[in-house]
Protein backbone atom coordinates (compact mmCIF):
# COMPACT_ATOMS: atom_id res chain seq x y z
CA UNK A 1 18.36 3.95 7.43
CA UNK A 2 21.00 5.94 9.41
CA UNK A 3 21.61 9.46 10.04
CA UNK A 4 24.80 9.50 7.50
CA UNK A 5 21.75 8.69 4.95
CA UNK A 6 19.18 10.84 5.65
CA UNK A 7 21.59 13.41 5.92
CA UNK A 8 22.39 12.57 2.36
CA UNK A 9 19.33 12.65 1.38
CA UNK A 10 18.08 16.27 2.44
CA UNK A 11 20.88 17.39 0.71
CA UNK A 12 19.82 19.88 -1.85
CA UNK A 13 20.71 17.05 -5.07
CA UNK A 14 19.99 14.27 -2.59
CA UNK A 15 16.39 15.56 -1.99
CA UNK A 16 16.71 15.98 -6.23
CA UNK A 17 17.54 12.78 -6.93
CA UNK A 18 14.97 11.31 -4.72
CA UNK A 19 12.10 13.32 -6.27
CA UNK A 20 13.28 12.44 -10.14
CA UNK A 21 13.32 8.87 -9.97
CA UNK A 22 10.17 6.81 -11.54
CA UNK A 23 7.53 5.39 -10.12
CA UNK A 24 9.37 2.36 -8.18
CA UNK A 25 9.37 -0.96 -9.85
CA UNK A 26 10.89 -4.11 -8.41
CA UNK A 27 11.62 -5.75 -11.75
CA UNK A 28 13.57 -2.38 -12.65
CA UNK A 29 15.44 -1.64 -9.73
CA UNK A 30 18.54 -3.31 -9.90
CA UNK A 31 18.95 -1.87 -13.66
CA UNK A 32 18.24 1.66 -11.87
CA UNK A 33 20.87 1.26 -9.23
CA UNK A 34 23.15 0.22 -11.71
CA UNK A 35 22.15 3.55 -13.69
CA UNK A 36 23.06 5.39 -11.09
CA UNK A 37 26.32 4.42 -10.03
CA UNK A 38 27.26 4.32 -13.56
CA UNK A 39 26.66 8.29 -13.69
CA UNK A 40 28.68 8.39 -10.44
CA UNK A 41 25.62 9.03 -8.31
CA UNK A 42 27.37 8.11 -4.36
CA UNK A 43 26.43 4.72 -3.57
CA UNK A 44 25.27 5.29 -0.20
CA UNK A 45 23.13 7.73 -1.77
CA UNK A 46 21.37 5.99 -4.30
CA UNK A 47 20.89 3.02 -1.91
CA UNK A 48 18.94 5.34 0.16
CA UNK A 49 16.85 7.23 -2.36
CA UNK A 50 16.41 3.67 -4.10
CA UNK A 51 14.44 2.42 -0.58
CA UNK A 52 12.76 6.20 -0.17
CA UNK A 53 11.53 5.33 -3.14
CA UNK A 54 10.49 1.85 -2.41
CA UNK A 55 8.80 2.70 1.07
CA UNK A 56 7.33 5.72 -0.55
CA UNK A 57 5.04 3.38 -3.21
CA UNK A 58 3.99 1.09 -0.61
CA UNK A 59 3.08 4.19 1.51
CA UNK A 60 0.99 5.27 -1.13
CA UNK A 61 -1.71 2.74 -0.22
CA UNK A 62 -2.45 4.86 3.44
CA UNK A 63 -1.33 8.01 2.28
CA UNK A 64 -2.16 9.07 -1.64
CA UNK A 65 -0.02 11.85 -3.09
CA UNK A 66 1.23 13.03 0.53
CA UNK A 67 3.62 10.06 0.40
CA UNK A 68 5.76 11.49 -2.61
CA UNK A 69 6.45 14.27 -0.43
CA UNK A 70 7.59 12.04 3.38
CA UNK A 71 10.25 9.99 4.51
CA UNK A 72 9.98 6.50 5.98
CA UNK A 73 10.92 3.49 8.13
CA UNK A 74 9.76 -0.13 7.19
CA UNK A 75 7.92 0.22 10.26
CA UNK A 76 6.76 3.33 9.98
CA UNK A 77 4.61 2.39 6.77
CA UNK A 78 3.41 -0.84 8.32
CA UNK A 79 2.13 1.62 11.45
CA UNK A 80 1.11 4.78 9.79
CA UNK A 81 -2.59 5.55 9.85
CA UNK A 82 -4.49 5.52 6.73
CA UNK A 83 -5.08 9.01 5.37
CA UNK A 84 -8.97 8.76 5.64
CA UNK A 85 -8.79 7.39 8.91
CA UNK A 86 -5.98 9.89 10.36
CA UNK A 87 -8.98 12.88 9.07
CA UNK A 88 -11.59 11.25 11.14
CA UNK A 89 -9.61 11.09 14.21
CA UNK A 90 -8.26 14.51 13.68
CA UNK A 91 -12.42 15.17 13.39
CA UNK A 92 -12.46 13.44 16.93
CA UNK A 93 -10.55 16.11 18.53
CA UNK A 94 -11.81 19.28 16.61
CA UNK A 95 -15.60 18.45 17.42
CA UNK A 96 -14.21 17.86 21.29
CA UNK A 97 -12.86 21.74 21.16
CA UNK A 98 -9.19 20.38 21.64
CA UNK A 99 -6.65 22.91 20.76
CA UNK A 100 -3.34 21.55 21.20
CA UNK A 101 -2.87 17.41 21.02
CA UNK A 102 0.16 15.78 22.35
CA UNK A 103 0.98 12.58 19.85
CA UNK A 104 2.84 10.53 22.21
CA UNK A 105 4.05 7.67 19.53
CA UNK A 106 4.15 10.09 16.33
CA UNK A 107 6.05 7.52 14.73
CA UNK A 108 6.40 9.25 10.80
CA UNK A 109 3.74 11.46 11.53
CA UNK A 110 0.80 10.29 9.76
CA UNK A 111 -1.61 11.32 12.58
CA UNK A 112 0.07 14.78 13.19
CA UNK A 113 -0.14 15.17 10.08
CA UNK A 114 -3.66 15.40 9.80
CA UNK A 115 -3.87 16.41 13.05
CA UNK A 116 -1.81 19.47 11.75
CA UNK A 117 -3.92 19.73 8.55
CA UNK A 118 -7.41 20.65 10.36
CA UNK A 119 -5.62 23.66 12.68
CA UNK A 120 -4.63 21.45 15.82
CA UNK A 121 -1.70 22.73 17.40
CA UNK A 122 0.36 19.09 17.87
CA UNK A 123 3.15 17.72 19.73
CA UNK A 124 4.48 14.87 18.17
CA UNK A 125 7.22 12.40 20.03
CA UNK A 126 8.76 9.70 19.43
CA UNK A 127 11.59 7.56 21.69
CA UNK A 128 13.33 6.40 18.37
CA UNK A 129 15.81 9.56 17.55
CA UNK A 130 15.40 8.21 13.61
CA UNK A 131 12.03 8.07 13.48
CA UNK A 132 11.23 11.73 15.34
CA UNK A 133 13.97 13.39 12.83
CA UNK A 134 11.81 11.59 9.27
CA UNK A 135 8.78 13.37 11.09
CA UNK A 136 10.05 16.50 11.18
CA UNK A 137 11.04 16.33 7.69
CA UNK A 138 7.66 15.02 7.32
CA UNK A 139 5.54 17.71 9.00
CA UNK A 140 7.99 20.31 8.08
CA UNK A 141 4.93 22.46 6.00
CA UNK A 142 3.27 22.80 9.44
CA UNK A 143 4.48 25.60 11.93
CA UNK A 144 1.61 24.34 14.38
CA UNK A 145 3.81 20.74 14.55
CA UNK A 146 6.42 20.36 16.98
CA UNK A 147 8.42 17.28 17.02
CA UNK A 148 10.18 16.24 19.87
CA UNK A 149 12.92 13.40 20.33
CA UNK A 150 11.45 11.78 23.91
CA UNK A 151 9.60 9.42 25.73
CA UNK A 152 6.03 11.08 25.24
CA UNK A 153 4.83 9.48 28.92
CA UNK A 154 7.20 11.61 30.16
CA UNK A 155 6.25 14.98 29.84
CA UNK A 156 3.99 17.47 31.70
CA UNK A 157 1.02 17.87 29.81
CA UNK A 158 -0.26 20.25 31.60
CA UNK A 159 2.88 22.25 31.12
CA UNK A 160 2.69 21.79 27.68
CA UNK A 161 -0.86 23.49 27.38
CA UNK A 162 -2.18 20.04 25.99
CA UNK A 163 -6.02 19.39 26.31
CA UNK A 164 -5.98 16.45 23.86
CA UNK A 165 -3.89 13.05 24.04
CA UNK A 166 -2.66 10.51 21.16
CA UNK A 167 -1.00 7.40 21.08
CA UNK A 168 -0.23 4.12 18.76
CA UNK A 169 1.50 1.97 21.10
CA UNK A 170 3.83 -0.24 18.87
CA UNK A 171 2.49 -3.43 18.11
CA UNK A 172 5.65 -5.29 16.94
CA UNK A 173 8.82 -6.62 18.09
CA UNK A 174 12.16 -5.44 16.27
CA UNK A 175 11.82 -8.42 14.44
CA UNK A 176 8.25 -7.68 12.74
CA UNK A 177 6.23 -10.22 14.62
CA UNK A 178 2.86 -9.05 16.13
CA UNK A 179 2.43 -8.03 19.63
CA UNK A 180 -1.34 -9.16 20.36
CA UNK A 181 -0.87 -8.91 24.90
CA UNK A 182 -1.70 -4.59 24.96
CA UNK A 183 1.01 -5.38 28.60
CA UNK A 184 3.73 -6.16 26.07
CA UNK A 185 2.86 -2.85 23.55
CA UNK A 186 5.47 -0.04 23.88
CA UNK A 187 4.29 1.51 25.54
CA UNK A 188 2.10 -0.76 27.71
CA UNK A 189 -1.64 0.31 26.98
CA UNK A 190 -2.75 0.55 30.83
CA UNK A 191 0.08 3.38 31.16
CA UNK A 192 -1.26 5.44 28.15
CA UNK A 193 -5.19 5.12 29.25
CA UNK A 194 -3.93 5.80 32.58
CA UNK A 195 -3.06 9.71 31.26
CA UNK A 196 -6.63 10.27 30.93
CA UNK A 197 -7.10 10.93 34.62
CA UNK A 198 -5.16 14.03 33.56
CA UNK A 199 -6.16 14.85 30.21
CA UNK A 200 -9.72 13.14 29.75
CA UNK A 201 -9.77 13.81 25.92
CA UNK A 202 -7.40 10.90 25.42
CA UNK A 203 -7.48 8.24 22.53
CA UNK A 204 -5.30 5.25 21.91
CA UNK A 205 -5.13 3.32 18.25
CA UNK A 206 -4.91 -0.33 19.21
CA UNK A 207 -4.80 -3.55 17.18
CA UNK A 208 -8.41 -4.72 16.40
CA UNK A 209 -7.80 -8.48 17.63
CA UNK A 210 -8.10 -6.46 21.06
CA UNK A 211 -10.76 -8.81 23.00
CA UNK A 212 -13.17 -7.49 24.44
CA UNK A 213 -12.54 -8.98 27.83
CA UNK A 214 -10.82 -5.79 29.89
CA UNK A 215 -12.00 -3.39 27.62
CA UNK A 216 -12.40 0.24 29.84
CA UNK A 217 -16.62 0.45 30.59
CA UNK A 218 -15.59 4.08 30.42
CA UNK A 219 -14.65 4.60 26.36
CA UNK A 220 -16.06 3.97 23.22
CA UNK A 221 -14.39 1.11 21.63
CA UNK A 222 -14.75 1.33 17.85
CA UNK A 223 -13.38 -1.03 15.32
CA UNK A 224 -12.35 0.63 11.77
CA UNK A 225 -12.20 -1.06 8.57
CA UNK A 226 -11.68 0.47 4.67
CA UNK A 227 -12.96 -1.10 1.54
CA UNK A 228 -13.31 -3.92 3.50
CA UNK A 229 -9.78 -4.62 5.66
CA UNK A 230 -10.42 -4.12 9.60
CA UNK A 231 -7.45 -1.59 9.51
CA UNK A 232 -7.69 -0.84 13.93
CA UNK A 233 -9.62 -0.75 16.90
CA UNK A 234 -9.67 3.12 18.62
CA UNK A 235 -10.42 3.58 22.44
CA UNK A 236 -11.74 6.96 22.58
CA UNK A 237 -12.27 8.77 26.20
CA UNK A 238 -14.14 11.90 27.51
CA UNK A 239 -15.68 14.43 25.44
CA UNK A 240 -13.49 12.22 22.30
CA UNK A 241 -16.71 9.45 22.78
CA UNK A 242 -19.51 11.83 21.51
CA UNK A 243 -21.88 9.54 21.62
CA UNK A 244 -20.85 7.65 25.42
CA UNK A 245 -18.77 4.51 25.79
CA UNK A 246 -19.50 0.92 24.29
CA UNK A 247 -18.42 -0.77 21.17
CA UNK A 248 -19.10 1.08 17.67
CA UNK A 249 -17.89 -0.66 13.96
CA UNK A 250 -16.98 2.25 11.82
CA UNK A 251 -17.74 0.99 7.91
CA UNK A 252 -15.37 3.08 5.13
CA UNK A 253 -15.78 2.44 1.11
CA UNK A 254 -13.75 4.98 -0.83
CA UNK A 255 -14.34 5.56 -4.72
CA UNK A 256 -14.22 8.17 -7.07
CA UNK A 257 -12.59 10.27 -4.58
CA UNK A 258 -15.58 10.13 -2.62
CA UNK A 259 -16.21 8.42 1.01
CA UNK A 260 -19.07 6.19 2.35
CA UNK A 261 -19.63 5.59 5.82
CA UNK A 262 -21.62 3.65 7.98
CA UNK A 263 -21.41 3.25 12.23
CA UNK A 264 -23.43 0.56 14.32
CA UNK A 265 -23.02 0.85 17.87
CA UNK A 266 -24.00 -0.97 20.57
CA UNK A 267 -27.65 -0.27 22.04
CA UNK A 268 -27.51 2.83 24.38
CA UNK A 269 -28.19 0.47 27.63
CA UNK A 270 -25.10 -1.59 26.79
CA UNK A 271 -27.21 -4.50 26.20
CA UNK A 272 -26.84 -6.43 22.42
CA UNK A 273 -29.82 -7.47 20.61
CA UNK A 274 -30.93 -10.85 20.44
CA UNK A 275 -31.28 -11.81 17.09
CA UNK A 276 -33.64 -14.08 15.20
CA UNK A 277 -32.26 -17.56 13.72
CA UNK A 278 -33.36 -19.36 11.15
CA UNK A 279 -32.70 -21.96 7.48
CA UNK A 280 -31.19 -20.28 4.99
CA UNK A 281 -33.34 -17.47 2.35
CA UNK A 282 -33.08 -16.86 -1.10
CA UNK A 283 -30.17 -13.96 0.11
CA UNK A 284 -27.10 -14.46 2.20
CA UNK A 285 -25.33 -11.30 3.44
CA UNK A 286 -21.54 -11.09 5.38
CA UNK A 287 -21.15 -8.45 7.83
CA UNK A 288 -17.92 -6.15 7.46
CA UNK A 289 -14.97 -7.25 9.66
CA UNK A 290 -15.52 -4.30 11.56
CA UNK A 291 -19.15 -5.12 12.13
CA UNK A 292 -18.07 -8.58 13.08
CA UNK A 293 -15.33 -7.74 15.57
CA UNK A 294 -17.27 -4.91 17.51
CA UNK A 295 -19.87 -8.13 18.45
CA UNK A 296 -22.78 -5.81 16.14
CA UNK A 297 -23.76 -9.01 13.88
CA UNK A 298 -27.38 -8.92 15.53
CA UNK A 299 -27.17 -4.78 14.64
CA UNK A 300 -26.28 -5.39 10.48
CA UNK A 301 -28.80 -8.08 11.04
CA UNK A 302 -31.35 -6.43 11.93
CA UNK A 303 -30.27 -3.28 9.00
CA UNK A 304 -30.81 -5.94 6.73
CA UNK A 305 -33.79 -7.22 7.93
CA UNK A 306 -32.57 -10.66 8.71
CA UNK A 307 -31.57 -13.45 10.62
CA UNK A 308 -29.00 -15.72 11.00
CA UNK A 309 -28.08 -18.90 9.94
CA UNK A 310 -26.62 -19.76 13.37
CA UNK A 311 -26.21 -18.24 17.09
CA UNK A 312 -22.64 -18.04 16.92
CA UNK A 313 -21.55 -17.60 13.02
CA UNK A 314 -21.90 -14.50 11.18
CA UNK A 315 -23.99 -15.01 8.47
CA UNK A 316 -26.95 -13.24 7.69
CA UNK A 317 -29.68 -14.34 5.70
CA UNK A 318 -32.84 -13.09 4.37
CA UNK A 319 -35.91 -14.35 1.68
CA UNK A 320 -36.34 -10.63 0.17
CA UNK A 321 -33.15 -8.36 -1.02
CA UNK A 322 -31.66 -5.86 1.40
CA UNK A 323 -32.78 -2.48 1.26
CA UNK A 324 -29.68 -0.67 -0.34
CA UNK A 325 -27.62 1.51 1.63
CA UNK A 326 -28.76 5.20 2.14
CA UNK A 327 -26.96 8.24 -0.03
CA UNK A 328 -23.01 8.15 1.35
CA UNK A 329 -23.68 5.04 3.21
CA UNK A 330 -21.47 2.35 2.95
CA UNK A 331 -22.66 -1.55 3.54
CA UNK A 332 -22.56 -2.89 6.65
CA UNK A 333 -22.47 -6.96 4.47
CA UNK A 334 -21.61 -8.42 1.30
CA UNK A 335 -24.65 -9.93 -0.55
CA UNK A 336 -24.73 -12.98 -2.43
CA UNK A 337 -28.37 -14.86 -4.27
CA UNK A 338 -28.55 -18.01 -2.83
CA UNK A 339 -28.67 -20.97 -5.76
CA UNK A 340 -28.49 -24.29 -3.73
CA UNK A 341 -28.39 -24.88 -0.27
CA UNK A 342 -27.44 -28.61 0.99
CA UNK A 343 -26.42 -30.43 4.16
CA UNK A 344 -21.94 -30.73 3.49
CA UNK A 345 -21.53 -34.37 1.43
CA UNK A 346 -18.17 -34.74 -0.16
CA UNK A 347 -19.32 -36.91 -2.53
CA UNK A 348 -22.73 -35.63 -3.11
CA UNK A 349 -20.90 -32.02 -3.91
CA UNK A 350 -18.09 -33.16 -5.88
CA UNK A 351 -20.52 -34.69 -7.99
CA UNK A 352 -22.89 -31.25 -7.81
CA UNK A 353 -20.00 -29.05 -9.79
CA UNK A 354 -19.10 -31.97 -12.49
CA UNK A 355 -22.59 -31.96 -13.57
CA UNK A 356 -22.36 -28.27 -13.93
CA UNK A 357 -19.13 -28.00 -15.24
CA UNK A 358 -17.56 -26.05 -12.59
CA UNK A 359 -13.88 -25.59 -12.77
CA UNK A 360 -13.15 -22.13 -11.03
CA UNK A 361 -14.32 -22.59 -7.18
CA UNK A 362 -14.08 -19.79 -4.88
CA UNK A 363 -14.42 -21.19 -1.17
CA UNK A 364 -15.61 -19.20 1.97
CA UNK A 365 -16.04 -21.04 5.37
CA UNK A 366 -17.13 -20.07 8.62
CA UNK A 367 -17.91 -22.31 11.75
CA UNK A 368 -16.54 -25.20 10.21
CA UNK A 369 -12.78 -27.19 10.67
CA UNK A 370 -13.27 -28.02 6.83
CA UNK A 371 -9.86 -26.45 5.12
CA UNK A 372 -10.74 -24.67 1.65
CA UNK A 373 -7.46 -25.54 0.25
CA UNK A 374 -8.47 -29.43 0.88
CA UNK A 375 -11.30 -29.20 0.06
CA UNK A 376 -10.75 -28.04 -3.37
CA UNK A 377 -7.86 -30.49 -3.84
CA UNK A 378 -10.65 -32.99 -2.83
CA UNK A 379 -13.13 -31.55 -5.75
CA UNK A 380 -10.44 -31.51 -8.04
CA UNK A 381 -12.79 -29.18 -10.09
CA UNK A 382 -12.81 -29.30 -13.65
CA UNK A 383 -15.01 -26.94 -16.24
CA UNK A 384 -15.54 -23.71 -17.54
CA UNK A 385 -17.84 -22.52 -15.19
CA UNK A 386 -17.11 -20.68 -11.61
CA UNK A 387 -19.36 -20.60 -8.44
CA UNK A 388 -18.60 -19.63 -5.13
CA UNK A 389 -19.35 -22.08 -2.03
CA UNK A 390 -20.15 -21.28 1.27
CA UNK A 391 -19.64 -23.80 4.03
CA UNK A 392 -21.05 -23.02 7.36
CA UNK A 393 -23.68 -24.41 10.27
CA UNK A 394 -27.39 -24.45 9.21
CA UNK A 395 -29.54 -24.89 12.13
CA UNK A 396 -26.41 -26.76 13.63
CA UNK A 397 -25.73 -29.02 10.96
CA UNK A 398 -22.62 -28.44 8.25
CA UNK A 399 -23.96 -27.04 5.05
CA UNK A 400 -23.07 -25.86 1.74
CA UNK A 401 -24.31 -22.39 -0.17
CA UNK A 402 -23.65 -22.26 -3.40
CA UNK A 403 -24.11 -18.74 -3.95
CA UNK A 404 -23.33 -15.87 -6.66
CA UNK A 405 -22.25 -12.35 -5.40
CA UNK A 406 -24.72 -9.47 -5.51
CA UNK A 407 -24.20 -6.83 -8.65
């Protein structure tokens, strides 16, 4: 989108015309466009409003209801924070008595946004001059928001009365592909953890494949995930790490309009548990990708009074049910009964599902080089029945679970 289009756009029947169309539908589209032009709505125009419109239903996802209201970049949706997670860090900063936060990489402003929403006086920037003008327009209901057109590693905090720092170096390359080397973010993630030396209440969104090889010994590392998708890794520093530095999972269900949450953390010494291995129980539970990631598999483990089926693969297992999870908890695994548990044999399983007519197989795998998508070409299942498999190491020898989820 150019400036010629936005322009068009905030125009008083642009800005009209954008708010009027329907819910966007693919399938309808071109009919729309075609609409349009024929009631000798500009072209440029209803290109633009046409992709607002687009951007603004995939938005919807992170955002709810605030996205009928904001302007976007392809980009910009694929790097906005989630609405509920954008609250929690704007949480971060209130309970750390920051006043004014400086959000070096605003991108459309989904941080400042909530930033904004909870009182925090923000600077936003942004080096791309498209992107900083669609967060203005965004954060335009908040006189507390300043949005600035610059390279946010270049200004003078301290000028700028900032106590609090924000960034979410970009993870992508102009051509969409993932960035996964934090040197080759923009900007580079040692320069933005560097700034804490001058403001300590400094946090930094980061992709959660971040390893945790090189991770600062000096921040809380926590890994994020919602309705369970690992959505990002956080580094949190100084007063922003409540609770001291080490690795945290942060565990979000959202339903009703209500929001669960569960954190494991790392013991206070730094040190991980050991946990307790063992065959497989009448119960196998999954830990959350967030769980998994933030090395806390021993932690939901022991939550869930359990042990696992291996050293090195996270699965949890257990003879009695899990407790459930406390009021406005969310669940640190997925349960499943366990039906049948038997060392892997192609032929010995293929012949397991005819006998019980099993035509619908859903496949999960986990320390294992066996594909699903061979496998089941393999099974060639046929049958009105449906189970769910589970192929992983028992006691270091291939298995299979067949297993049925938890109600």
């Amino acid at each position: 989108m150019d400036a010629a289009s936005v322009s068009k756009l905030l125009s008083p029947d642009g800005w009209a015309l954008l708010n009027s169309l329907p819910p966007y539908d693919e399938k309808q589209a071109m009919a729309l466009a075609t609409r349009l032009r024929a009631e000798g709505v500009d072209a440029d125009l209803a290109a633009a409003a046409l992709t607002q419109s687009r951007l603004r239903a995939k938005a919807r996802a992170k955002l709810g209801d605030f996205a009928d209201g904001m302007l976007f970049t392809p980009d910009g949706v694929e790097q906005a924070t989630r609405l509920v997670v954008a609250a929690l860090h704007a949480r971060r900063y209130l309970a750390a008595g920051v006043s004014k936060v400086a959000d070096l990489t605003s991108g459309i402003g989904a941080d400042a946004l909530a930033f904004a929403g909870v009182g925090l006086q923000v600077l936003a920037t942004d080096i791309d001059e498209m992107t900083a003008a669609l967060a203005t327009v965004n954060l335009r209901h908040f006189p507390e928001a300043e949005v600035r057109h610059t390279d946010g590693l270049a200004l003078d905090l301290a000028a700028e009365g900032v106590d609090g720092v924000y960034a979410d170096p970009a993870r992508r390359t102009r051509g969409g592909r993932r960035v996964f080397d934090p040197a080759a973010y923009a900007p580079p993630l040692d320069a933005v953890w560097a700034l804490r030396d001058q403001v300590p209440a400094l946090g930094i969104k980061v992709g959660p494949g971040i390893p945790h090889q090189g991770l600062p010994a000096d921040a809380e590392t926590q890994w994020v995930s919602v309705d369970g998708d690992v959505v990002e890794a956080g580094l949190w520093f100084g007063p922003l790490a409540a609770d001291g530095p080490g690795r945290s999972a942060l565990v979000l269900t959202t339903r009703d309009g209500a929001t669960a949450s569960r954190t494991l953390r790392t013991d206070d010494d730094g040190s991980d548990l050991v946990p307790d291995v063992g065959p497989a129980g009448a119960y196998l539970y999954e830990p959350d990708g967030a769980v998994i990631r933030a090395g806390l598999v021993a932690h939901a483990a022991q939550e869930l009074g359990g042990r696992l089926l291996d050293r090195t693969i996270a699965y949890v297992t257990t003879d009695q049910p899990a407790p459930p999870p406390a009021a406005g908890a969310a669940p640190v695994a997925t349960g499943y009964r366990v039906l049948d548990v038997m060392p892997f044999n192609l032929k010995r399983l293929k012949a397991y599902l005819r006998e019980r007519g099993v035509g619908r197989l859903t496949i999960k795998k986990r320390g294992t080089a066996v594909t699903p998508e061979q496998l089941r070409a393999q099974l060639s299942p046929k049958g009105d029945a449906e189970a769910t498999l589970v192929l992983t190491r028992v006691g270091g020898v291939q298995h299979v679970l067949v297993v049925e989820p938890l109600r």
